[in-house]
Protein backbone atom coordinates (compact mmCIF):
# COMPACT_ATOMS: atom_id res chain seq x y z
CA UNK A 1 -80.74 6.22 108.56
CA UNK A 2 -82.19 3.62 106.48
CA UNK A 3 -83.17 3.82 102.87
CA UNK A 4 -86.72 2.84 102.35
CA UNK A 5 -88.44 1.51 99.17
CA UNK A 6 -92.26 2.08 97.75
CA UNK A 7 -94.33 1.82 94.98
CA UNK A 8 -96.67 4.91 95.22
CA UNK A 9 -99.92 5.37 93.39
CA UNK A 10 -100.06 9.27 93.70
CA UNK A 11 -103.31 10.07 91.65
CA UNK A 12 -104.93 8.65 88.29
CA UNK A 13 -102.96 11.73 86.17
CA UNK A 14 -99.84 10.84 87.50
CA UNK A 15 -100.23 6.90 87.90
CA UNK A 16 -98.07 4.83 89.98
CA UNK A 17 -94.18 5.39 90.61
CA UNK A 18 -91.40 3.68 92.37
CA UNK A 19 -90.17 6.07 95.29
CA UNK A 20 -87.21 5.87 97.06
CA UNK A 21 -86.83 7.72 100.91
CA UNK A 22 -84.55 8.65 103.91
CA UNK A 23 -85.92 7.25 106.81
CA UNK A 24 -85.18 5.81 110.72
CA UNK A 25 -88.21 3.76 110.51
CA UNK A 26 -91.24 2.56 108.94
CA UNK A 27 -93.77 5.45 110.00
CA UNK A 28 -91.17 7.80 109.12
CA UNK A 29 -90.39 6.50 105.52
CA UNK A 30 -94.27 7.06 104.93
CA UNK A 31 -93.84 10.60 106.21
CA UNK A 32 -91.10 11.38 103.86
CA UNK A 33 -93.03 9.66 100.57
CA UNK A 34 -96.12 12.53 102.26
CA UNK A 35 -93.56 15.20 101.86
CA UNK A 36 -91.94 14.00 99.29
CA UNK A 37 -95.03 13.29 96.64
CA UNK A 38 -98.06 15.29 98.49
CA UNK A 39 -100.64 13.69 99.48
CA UNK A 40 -100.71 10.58 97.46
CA UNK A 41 -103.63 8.42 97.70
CA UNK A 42 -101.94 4.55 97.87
CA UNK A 43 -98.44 3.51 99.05
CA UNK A 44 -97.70 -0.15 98.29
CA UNK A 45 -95.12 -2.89 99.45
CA UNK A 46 -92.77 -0.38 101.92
CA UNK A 47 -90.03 -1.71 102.71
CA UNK A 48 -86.56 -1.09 104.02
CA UNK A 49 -83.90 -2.07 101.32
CA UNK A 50 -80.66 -0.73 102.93
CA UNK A 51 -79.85 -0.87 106.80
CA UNK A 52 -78.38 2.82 108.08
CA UNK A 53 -74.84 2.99 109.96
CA UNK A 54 -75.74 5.23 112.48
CA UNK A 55 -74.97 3.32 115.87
CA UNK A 56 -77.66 1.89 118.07
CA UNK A 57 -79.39 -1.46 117.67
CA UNK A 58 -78.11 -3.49 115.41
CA UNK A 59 -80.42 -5.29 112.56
CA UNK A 60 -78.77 -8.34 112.18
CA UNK A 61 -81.07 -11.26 110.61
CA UNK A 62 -81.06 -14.77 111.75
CA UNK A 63 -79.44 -16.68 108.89
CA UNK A 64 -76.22 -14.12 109.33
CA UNK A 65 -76.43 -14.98 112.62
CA UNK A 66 -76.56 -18.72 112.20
CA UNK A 67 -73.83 -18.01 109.57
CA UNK A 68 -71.67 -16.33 112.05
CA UNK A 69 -72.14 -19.10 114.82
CA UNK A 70 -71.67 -22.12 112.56
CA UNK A 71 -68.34 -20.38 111.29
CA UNK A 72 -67.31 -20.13 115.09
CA UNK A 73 -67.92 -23.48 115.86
CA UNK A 74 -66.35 -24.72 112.87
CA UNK A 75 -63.05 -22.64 114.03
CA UNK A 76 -63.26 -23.50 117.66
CA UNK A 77 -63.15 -27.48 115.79
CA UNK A 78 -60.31 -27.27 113.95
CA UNK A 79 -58.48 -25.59 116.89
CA UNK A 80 -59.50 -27.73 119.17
CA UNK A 81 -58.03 -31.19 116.08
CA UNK A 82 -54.82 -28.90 115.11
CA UNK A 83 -54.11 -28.51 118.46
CA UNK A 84 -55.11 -31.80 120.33
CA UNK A 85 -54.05 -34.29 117.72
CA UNK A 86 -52.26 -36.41 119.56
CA UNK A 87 -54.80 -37.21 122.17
CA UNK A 88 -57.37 -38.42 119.66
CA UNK A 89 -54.88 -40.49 117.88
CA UNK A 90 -54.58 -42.13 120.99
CA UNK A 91 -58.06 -42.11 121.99
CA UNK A 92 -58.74 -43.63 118.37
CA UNK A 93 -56.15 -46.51 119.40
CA UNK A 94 -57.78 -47.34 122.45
CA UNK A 95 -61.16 -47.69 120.70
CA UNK A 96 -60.14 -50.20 117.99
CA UNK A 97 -58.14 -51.93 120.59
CA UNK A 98 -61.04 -52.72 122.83
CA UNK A 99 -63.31 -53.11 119.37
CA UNK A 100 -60.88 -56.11 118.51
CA UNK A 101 -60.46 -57.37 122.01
CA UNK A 102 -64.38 -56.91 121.80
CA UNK A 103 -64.72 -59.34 118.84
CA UNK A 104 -62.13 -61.90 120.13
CA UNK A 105 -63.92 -62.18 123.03
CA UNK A 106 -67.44 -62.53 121.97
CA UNK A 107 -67.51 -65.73 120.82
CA UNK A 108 -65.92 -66.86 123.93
CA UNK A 109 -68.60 -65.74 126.02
């Protein structure tokens, strides 16, 4: 389960509080703060502050995502240099060979 965050304005004797709940999801944290504090007349800015472990669908957000991707590529990079060094020294050879038989020959032309 999640752990769910409020601020709760039960009634004018008791004022507002900060309320903290057990919940699987949004209508449910509400639920809790009902049973929790009675009926309470206001519940402001709900929202979930800790993800719950229990299996199922997984809450991931997009920058850890992008994180996790960017990482991967990054690896898959340096693999891909550490491992095939040679052939881009040598494709780096051919390149500024045909750049300087490039500029010899321009002139020419």
């Amino acid at each position: 389960m999640a752990t769910w965050r409020a601020e709760v304005f039960v009634n004018s004797r008791v004022g507002r509080i900060n309320t903290e709940v057990e919940a699987a999801s949004f209508s449910g944290a509400k639920e809790q703060i009902y049973a929790k504090h009675g009926d309470v007349q206001q519940i402001v800015n709900l929202r979930e502050v800790r993800g719950g472990s229990s299996g199922g669908s997984s809450s991931a957000s997009i920058g850890d995502i992008g994180g996790s991707v960017g990482t991967i590529a990054f690896l898959i990079l340096l693999f891909a240099i550490i491992e095939y060094w040679k052939y881009f020294v040598i494709g780096g050879a051919v390149l500024l060979i045909l750049i300087i038989i490039y500029y010899l020959v321009k002139d020419r032309v």
